[in-house]
PDB file of N, CA and C in Angstrom:
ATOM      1  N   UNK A   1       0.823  -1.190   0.000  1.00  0.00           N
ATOM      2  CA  UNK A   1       0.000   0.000   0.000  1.00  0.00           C
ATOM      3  C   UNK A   1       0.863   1.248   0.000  1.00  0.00           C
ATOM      4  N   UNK A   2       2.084   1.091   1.064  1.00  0.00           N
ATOM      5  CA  UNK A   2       2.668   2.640   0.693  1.00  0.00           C
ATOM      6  C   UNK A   2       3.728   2.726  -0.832  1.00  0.00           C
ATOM      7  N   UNK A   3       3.787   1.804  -1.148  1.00  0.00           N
ATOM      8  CA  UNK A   3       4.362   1.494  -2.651  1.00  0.00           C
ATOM      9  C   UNK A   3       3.432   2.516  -3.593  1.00  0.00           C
ATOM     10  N   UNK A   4       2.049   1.943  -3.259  1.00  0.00           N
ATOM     11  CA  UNK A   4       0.927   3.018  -4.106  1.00  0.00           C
ATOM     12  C   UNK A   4       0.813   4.410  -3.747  1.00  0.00           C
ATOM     13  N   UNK A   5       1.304   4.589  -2.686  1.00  0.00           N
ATOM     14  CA  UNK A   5       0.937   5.993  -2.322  1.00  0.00           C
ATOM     15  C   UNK A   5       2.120   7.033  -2.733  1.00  0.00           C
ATOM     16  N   UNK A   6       3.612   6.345  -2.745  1.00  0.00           N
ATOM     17  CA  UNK A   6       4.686   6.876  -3.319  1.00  0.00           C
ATOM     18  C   UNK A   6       4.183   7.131  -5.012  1.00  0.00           C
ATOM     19  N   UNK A   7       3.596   6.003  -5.381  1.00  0.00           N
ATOM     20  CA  UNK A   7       3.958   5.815  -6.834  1.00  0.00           C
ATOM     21  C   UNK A   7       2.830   6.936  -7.482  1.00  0.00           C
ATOM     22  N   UNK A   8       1.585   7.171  -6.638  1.00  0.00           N
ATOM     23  CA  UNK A   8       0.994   7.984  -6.976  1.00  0.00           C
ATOM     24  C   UNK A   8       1.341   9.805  -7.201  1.00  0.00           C
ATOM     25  N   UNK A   9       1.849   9.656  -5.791  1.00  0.00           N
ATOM     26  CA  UNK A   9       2.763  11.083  -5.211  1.00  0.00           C
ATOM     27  C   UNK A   9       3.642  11.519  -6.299  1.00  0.00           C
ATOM     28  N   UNK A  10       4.732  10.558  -6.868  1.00  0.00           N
ATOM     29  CA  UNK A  10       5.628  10.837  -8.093  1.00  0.00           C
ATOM     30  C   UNK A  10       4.690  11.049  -9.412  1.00  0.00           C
ATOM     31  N   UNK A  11       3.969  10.616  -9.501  1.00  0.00           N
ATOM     32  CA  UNK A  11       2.653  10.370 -10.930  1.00  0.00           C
ATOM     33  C   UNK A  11       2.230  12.343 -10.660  1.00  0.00           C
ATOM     34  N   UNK A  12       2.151  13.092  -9.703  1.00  0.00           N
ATOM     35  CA  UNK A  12       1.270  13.990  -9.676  1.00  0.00           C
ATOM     36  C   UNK A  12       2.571  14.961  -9.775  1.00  0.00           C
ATOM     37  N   UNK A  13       3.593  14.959  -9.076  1.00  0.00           N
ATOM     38  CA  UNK A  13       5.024  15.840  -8.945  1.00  0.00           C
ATOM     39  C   UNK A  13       5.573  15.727 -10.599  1.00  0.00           C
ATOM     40  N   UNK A  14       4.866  14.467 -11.345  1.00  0.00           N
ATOM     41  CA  UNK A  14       5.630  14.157 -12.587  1.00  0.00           C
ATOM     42  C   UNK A  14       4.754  15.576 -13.637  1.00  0.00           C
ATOM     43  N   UNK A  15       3.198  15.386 -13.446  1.00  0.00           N
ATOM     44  CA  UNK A  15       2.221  16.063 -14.130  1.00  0.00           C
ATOM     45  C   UNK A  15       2.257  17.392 -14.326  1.00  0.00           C
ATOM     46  N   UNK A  16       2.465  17.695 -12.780  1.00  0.00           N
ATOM     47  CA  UNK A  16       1.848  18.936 -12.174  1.00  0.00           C
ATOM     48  C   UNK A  16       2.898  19.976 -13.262  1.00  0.00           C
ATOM     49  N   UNK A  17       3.948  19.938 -13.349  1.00  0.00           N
ATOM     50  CA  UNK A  17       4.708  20.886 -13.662  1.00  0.00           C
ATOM     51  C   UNK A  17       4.091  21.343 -15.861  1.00  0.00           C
ATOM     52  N   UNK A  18       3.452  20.239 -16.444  1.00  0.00           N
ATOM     53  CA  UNK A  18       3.004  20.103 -17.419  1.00  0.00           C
ATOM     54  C   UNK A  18       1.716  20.582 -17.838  1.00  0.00           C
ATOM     55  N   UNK A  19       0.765  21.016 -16.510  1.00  0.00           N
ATOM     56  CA  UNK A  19      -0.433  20.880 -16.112  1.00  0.00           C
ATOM     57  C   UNK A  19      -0.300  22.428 -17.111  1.00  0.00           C
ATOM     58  N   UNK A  20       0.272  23.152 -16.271  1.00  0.00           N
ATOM     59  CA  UNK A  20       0.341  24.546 -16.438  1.00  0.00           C
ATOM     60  C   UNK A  20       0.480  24.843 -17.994  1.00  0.00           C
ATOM     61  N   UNK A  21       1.522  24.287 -18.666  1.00  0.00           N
ATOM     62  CA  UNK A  21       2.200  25.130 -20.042  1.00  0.00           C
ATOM     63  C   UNK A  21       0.855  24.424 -20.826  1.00  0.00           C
ATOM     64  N   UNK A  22       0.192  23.411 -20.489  1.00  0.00           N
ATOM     65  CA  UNK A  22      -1.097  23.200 -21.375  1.00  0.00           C
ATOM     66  C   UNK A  22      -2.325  24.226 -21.464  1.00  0.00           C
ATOM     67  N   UNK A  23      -2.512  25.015 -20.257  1.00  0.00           N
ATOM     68  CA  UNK A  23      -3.359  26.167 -20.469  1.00  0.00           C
ATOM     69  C   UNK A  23      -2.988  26.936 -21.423  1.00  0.00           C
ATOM     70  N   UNK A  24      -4.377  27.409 -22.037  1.00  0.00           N
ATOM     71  CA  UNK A  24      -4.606  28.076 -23.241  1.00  0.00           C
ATOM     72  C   UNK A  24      -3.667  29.558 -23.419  1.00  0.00           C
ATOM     73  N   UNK A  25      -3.031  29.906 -23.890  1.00  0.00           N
ATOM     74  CA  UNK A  25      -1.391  31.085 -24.047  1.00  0.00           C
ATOM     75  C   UNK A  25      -2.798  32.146 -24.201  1.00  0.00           C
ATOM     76  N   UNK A  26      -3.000  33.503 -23.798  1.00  0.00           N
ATOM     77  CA  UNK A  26      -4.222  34.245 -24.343  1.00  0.00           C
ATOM     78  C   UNK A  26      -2.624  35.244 -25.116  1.00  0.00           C
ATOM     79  N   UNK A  27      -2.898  35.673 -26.049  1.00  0.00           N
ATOM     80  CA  UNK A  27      -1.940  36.545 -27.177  1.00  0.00           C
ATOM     81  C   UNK A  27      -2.136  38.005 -26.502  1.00  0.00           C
ATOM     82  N   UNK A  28      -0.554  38.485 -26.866  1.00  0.00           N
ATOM     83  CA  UNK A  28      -1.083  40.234 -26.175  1.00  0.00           C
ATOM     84  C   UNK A  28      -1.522  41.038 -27.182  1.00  0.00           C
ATOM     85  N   UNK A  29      -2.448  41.130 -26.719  1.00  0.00           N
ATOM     86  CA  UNK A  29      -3.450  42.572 -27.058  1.00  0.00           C
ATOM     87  C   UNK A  29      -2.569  43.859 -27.432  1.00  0.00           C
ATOM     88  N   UNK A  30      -1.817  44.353 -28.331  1.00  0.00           N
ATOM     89  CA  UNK A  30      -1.091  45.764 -28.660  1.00  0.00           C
ATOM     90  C   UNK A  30      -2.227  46.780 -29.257  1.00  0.00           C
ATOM     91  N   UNK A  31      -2.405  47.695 -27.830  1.00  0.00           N
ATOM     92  CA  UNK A  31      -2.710  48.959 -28.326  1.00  0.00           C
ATOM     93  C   UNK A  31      -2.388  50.112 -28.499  1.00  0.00           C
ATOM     94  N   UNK A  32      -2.438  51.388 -29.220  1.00  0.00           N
ATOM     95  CA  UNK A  32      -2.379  52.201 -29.637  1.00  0.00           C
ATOM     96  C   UNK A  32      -2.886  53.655 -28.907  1.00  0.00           C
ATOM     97  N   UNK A  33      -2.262  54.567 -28.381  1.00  0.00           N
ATOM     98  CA  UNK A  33      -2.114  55.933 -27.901  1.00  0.00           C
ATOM     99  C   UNK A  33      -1.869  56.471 -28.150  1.00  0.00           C
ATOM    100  N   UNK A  34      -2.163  57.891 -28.785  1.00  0.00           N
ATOM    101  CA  UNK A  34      -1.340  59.107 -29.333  1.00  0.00           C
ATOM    102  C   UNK A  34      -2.076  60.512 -28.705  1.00  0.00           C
ATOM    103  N   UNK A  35      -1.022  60.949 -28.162  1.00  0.00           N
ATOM    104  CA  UNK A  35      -1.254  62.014 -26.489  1.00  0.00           C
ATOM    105  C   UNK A  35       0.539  62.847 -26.452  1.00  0.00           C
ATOM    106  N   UNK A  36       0.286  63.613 -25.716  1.00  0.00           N
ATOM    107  CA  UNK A  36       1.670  64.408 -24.760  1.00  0.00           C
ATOM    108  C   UNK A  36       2.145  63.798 -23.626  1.00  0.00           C
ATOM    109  N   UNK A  37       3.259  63.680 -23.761  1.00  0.00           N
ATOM    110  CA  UNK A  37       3.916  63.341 -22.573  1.00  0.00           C
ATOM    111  C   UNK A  37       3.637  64.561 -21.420  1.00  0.00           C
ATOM    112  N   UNK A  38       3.103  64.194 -19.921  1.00  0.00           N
ATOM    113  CA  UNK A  38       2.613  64.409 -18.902  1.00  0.00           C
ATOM    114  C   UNK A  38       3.266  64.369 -18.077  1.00  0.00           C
ATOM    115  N   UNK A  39       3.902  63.447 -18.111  1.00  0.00           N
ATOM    116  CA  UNK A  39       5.070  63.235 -16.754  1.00  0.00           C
ATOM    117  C   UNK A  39       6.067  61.767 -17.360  1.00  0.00           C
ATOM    118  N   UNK A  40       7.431  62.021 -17.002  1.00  0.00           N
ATOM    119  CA  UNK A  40       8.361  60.466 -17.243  1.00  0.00           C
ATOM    120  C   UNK A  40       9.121  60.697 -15.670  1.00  0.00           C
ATOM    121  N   UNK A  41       9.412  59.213 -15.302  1.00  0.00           N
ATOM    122  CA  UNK A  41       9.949  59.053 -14.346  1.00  0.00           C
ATOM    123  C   UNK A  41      11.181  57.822 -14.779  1.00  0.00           C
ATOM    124  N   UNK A  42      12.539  58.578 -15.017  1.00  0.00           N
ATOM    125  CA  UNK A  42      13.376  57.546 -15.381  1.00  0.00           C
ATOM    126  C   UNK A  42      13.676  56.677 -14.573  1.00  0.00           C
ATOM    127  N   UNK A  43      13.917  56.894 -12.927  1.00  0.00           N
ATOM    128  CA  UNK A  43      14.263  55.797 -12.287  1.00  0.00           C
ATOM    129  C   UNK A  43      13.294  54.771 -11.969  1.00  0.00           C
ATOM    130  N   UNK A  44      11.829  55.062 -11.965  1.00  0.00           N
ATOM    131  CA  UNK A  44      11.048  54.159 -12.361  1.00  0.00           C
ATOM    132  C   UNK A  44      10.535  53.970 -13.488  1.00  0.00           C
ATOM    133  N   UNK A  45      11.215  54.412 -14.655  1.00  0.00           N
ATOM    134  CA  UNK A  45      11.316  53.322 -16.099  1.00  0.00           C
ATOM    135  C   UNK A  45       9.586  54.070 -16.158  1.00  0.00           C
ATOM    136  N   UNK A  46       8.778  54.828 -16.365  1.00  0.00           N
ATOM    137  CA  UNK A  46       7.456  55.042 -16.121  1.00  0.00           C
ATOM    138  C   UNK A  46       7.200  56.158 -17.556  1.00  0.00           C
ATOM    139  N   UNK A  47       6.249  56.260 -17.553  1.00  0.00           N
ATOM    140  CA  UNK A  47       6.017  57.479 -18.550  1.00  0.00           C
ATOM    141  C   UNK A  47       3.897  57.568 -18.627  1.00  0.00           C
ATOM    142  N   UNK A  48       3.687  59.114 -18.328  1.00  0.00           N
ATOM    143  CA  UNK A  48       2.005  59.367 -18.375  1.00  0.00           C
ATOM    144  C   UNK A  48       1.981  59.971 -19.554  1.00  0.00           C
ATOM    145  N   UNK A  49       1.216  59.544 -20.434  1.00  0.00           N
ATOM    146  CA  UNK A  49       0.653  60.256 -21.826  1.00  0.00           C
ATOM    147  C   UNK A  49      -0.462  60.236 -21.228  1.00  0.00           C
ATOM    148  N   UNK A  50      -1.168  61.698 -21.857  1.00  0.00           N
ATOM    149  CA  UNK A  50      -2.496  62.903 -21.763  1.00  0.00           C
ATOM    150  C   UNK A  50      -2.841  62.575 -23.263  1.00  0.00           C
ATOM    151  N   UNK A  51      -4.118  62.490 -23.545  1.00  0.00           N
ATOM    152  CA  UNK A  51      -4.517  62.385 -24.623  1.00  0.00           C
ATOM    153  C   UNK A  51      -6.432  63.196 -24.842  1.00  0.00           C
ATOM    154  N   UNK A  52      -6.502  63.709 -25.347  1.00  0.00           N
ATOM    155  CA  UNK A  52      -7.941  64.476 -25.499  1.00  0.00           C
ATOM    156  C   UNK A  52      -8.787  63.490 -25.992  1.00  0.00           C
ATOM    157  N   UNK A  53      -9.971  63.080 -25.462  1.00  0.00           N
ATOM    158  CA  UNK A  53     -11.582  62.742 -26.101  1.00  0.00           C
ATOM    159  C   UNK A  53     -11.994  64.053 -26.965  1.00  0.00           C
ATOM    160  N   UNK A  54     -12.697  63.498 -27.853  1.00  0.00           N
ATOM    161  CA  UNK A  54     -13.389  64.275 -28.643  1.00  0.00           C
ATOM    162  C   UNK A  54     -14.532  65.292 -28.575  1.00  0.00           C
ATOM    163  N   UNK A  55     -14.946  64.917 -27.188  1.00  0.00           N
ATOM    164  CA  UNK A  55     -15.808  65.492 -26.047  1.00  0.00           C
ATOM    165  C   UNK A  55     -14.818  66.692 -25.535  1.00  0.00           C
ATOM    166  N   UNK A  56     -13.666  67.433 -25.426  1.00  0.00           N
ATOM    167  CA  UNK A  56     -12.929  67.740 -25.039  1.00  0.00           C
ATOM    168  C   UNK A  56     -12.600  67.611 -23.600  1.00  0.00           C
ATOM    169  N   UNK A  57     -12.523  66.380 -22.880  1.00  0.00           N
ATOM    170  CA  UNK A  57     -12.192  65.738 -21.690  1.00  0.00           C
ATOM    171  C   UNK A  57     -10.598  65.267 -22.104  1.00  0.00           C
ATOM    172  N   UNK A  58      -9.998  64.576 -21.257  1.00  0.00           N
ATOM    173  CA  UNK A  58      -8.785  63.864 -21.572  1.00  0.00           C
ATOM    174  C   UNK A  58      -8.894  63.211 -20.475  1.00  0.00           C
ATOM    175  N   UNK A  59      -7.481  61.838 -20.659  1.00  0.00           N
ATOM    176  CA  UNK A  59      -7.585  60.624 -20.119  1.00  0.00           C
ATOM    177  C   UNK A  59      -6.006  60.857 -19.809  1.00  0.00           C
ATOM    178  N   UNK A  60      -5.744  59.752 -19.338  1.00  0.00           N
ATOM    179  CA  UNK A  60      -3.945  59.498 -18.941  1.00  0.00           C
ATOM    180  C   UNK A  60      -3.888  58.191 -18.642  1.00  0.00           C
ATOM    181  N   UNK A  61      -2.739  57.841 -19.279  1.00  0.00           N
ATOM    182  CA  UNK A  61      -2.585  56.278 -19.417  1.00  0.00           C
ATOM    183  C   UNK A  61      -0.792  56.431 -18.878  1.00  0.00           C
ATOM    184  N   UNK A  62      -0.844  55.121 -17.372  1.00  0.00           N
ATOM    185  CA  UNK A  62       0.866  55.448 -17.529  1.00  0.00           C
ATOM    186  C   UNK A  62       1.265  54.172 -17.890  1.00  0.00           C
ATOM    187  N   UNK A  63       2.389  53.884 -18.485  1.00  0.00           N
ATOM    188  CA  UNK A  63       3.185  52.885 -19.509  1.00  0.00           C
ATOM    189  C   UNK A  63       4.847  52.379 -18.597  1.00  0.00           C
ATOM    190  N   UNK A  64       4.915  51.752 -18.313  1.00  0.00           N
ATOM    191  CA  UNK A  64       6.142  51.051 -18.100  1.00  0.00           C
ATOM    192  C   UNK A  64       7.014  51.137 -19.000  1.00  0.00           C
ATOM    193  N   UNK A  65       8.123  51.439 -19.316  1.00  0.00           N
ATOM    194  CA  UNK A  65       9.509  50.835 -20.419  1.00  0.00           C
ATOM    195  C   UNK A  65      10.377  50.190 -19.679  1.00  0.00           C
ATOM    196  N   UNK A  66      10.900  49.528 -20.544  1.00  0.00           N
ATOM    197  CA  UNK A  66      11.823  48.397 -20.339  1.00  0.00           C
ATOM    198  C   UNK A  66      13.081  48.644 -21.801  1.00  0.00           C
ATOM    199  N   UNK A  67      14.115  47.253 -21.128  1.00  0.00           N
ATOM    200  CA  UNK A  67      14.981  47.342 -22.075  1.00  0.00           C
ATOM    201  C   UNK A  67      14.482  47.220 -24.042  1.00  0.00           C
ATOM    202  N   UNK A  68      13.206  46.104 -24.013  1.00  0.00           N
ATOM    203  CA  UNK A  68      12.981  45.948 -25.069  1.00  0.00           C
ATOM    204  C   UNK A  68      12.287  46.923 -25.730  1.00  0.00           C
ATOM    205  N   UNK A  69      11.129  47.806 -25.261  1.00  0.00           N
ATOM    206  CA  UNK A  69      10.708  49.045 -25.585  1.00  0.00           C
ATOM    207  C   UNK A  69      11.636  49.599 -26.746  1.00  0.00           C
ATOM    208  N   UNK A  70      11.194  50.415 -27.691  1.00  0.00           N
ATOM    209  CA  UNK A  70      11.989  50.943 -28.641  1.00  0.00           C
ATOM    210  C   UNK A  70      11.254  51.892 -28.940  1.00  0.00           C
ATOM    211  N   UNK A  71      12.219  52.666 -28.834  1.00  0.00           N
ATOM    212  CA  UNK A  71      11.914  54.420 -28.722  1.00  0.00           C
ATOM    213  C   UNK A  71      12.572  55.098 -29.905  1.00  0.00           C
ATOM    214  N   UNK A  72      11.620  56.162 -30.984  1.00  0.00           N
ATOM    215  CA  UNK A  72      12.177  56.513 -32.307  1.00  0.00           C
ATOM    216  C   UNK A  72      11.941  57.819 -32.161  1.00  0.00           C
ATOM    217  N   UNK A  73      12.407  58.603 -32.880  1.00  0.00           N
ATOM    218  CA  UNK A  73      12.161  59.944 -33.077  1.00  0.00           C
ATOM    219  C   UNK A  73      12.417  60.111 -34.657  1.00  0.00           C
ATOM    220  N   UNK A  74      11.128  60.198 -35.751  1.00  0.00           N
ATOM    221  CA  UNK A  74      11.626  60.199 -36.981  1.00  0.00           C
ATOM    222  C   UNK A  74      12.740  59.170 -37.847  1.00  0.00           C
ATOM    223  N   UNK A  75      12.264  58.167 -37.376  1.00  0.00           N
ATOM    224  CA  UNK A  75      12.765  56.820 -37.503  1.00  0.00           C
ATOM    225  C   UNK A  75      14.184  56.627 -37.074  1.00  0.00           C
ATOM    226  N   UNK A  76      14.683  57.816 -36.593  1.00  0.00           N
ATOM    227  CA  UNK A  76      16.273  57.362 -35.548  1.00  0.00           C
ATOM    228  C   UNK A  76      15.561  57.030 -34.155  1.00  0.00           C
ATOM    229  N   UNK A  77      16.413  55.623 -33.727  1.00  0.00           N
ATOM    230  CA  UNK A  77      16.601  55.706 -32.465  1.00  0.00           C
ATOM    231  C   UNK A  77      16.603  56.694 -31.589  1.00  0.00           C
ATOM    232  N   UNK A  78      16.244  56.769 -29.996  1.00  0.00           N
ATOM    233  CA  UNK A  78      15.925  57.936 -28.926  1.00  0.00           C
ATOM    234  C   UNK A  78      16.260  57.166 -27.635  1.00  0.00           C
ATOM    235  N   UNK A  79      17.031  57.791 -26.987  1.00  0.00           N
ATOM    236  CA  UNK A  79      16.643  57.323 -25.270  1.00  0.00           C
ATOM    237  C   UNK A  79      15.440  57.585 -24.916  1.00  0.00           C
ATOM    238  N   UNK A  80      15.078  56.777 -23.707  1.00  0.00           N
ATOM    239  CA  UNK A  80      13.901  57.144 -22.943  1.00  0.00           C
ATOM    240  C   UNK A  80      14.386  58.975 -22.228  1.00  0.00           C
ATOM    241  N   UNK A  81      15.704  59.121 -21.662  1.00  0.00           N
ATOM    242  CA  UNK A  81      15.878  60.127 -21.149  1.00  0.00           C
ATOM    243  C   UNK A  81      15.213  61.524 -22.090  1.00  0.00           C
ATOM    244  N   UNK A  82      15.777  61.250 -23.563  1.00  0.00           N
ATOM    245  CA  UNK A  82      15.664  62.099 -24.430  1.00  0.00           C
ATOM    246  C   UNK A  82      14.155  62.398 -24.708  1.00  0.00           C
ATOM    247  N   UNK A  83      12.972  61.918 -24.067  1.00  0.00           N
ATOM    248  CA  UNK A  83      11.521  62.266 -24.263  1.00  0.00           C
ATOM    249  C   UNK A  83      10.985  63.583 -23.190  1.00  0.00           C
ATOM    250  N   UNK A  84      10.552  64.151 -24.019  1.00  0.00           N
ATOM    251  CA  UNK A  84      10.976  65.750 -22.667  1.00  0.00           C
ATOM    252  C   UNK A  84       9.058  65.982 -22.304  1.00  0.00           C
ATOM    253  N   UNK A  85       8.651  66.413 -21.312  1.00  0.00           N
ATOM    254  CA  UNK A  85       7.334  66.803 -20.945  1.00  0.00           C
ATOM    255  C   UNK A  85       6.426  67.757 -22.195  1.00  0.00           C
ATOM    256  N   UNK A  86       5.318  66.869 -22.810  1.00  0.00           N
ATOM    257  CA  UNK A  86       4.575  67.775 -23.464  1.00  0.00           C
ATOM    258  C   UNK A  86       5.133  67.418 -25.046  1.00  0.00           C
ATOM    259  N   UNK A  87       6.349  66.797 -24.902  1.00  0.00           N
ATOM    260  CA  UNK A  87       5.905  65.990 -26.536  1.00  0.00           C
ATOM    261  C   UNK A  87       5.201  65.101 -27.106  1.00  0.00           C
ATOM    262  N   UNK A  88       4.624  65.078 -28.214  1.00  0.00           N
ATOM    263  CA  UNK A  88       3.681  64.456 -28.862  1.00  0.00           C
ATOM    264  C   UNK A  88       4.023  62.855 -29.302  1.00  0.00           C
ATOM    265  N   UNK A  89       3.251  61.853 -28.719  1.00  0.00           N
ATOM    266  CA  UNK A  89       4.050  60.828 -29.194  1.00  0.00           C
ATOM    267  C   UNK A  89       3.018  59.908 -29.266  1.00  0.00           C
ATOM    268  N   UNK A  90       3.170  58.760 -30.456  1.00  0.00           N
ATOM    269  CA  UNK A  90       2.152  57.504 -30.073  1.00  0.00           C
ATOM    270  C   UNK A  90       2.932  56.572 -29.749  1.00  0.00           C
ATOM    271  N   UNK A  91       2.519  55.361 -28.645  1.00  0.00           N
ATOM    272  CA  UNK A  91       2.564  54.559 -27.552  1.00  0.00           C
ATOM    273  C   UNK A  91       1.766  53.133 -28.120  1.00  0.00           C
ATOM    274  N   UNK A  92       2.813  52.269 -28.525  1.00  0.00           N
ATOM    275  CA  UNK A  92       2.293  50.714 -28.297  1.00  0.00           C
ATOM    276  C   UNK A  92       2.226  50.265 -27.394  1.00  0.00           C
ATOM    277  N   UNK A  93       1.024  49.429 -26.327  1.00  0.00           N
ATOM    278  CA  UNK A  93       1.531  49.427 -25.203  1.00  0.00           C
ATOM    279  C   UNK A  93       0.456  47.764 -25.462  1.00  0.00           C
ATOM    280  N   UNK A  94       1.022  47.048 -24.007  1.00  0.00           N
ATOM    281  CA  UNK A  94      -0.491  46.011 -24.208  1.00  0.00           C
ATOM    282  C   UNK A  94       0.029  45.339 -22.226  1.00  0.00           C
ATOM    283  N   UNK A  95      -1.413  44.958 -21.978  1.00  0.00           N
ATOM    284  CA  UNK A  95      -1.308  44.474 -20.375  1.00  0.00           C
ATOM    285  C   UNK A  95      -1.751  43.103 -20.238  1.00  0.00           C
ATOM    286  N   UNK A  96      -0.260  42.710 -19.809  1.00  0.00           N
ATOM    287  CA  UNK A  96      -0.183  41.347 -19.613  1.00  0.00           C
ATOM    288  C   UNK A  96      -1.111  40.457 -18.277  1.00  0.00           C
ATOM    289  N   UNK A  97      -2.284  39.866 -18.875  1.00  0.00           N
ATOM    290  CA  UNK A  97      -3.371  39.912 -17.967  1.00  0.00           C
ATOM    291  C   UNK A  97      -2.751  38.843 -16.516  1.00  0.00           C
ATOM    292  N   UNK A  98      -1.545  38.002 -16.888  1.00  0.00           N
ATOM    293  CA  UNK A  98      -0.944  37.250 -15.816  1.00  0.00           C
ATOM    294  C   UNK A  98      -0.006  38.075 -14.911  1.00  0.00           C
ATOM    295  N   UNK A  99       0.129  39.276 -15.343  1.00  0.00           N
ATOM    296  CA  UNK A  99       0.975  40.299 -14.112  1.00  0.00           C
ATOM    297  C   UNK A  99      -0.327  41.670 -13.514  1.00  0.00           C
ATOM    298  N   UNK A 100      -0.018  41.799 -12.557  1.00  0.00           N
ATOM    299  CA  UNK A 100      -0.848  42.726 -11.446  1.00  0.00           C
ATOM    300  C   UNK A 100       0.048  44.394 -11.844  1.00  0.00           C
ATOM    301  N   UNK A 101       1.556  44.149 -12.638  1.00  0.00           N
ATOM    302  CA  UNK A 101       2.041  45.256 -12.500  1.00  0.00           C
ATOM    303  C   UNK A 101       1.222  46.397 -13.799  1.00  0.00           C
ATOM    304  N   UNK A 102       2.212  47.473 -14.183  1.00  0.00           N
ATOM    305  CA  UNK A 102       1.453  48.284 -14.957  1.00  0.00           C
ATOM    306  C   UNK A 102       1.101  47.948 -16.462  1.00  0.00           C
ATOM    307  N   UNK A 103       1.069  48.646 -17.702  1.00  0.00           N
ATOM    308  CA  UNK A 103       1.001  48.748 -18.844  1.00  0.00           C
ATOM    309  C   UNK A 103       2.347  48.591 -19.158  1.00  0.00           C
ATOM    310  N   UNK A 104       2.559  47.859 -20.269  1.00  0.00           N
ATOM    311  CA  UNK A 104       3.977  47.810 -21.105  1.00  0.00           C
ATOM    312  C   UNK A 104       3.741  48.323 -22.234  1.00  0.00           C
ATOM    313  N   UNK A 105       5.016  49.384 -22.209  1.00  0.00           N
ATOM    314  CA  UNK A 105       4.967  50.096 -23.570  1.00  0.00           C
ATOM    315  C   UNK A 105       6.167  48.880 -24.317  1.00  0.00           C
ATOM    316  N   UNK A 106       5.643  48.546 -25.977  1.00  0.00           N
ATOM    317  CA  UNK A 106       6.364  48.062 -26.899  1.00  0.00           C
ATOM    318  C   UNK A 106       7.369  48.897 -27.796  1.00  0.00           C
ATOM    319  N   UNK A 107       6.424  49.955 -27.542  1.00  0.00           N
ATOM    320  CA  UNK A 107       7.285  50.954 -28.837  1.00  0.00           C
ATOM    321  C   UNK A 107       6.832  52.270 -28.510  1.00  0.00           C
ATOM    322  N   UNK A 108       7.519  53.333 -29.133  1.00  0.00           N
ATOM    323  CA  UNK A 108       6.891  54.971 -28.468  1.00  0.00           C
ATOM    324  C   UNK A 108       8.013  55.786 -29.590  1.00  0.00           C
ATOM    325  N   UNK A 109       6.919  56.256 -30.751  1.00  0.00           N
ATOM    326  CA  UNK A 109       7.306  56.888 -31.655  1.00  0.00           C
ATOM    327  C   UNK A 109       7.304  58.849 -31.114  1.00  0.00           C
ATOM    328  N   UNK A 110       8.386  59.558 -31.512  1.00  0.00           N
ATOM    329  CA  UNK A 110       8.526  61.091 -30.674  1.00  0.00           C
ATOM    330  C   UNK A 110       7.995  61.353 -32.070  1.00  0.00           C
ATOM    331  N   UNK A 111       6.861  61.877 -31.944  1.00  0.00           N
ATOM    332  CA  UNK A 111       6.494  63.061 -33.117  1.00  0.00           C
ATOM    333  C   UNK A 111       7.050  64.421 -33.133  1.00  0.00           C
ATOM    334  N   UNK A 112       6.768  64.908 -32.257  1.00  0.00           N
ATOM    335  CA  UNK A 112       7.823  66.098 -32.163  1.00  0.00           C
ATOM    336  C   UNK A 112       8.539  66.239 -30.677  1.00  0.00           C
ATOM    337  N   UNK A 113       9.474  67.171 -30.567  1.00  0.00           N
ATOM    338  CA  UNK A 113      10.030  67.783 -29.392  1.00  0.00           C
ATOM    339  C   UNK A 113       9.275  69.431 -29.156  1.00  0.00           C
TER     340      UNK A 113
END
């Protein structure tokens, strides 16, 4: 009997780790923002784009960057440093529904300075 109870125990420690990568992958969602930069916070990697409704209200969306993020200004490359308050920019961003943290920006084109 404890032969079965080992052999079961290993049968579930064998599964369990397989169980997971079989759930369904959901694809990220990349959306689209085009607003002023509001506020960037380099040491927290952060950035708020302001963007107007058509209603003339506005919204604010803040975006995470990371190393992979890619940042252009007129199709040259840009630091994140180099994005200054109140420039015009559109924002790929998409939220990874398995993290609690913020929005990830993919990409963030500088329309103007």
């Amino acid at each position: 009997m404890h032969r079965v109870g080992l052999f079961l125990l290993a049968g579930v420690l064998l599964v369990a780790p397989f169980s997971y990568a079989d759930e369904d992958e959901q694809p990220m969602i990349i959306k689209t923002v085009s607003g002023k930069v509001n506020k960037t916070d380099w040491v927290g990697s952060t950035m708020i784009v302001r963007w107007f409704q058509p209603n003339g209200n506005y919204d604010e969306i803040s975006v995470k960057i990371n190393k992979k993020t890619s940042i252009y200004k007129g199709g040259d490359p840009l630091s994140f440093a180099a994005i200054n308050i109140w420039d015009d920019v559109n924002v790929k961003y998409y939220d990874d529904p398995k993290d609690f943290g913020p929005l990830m920006a993919v990409a963030i084109n500088v329309v103007s300075h």
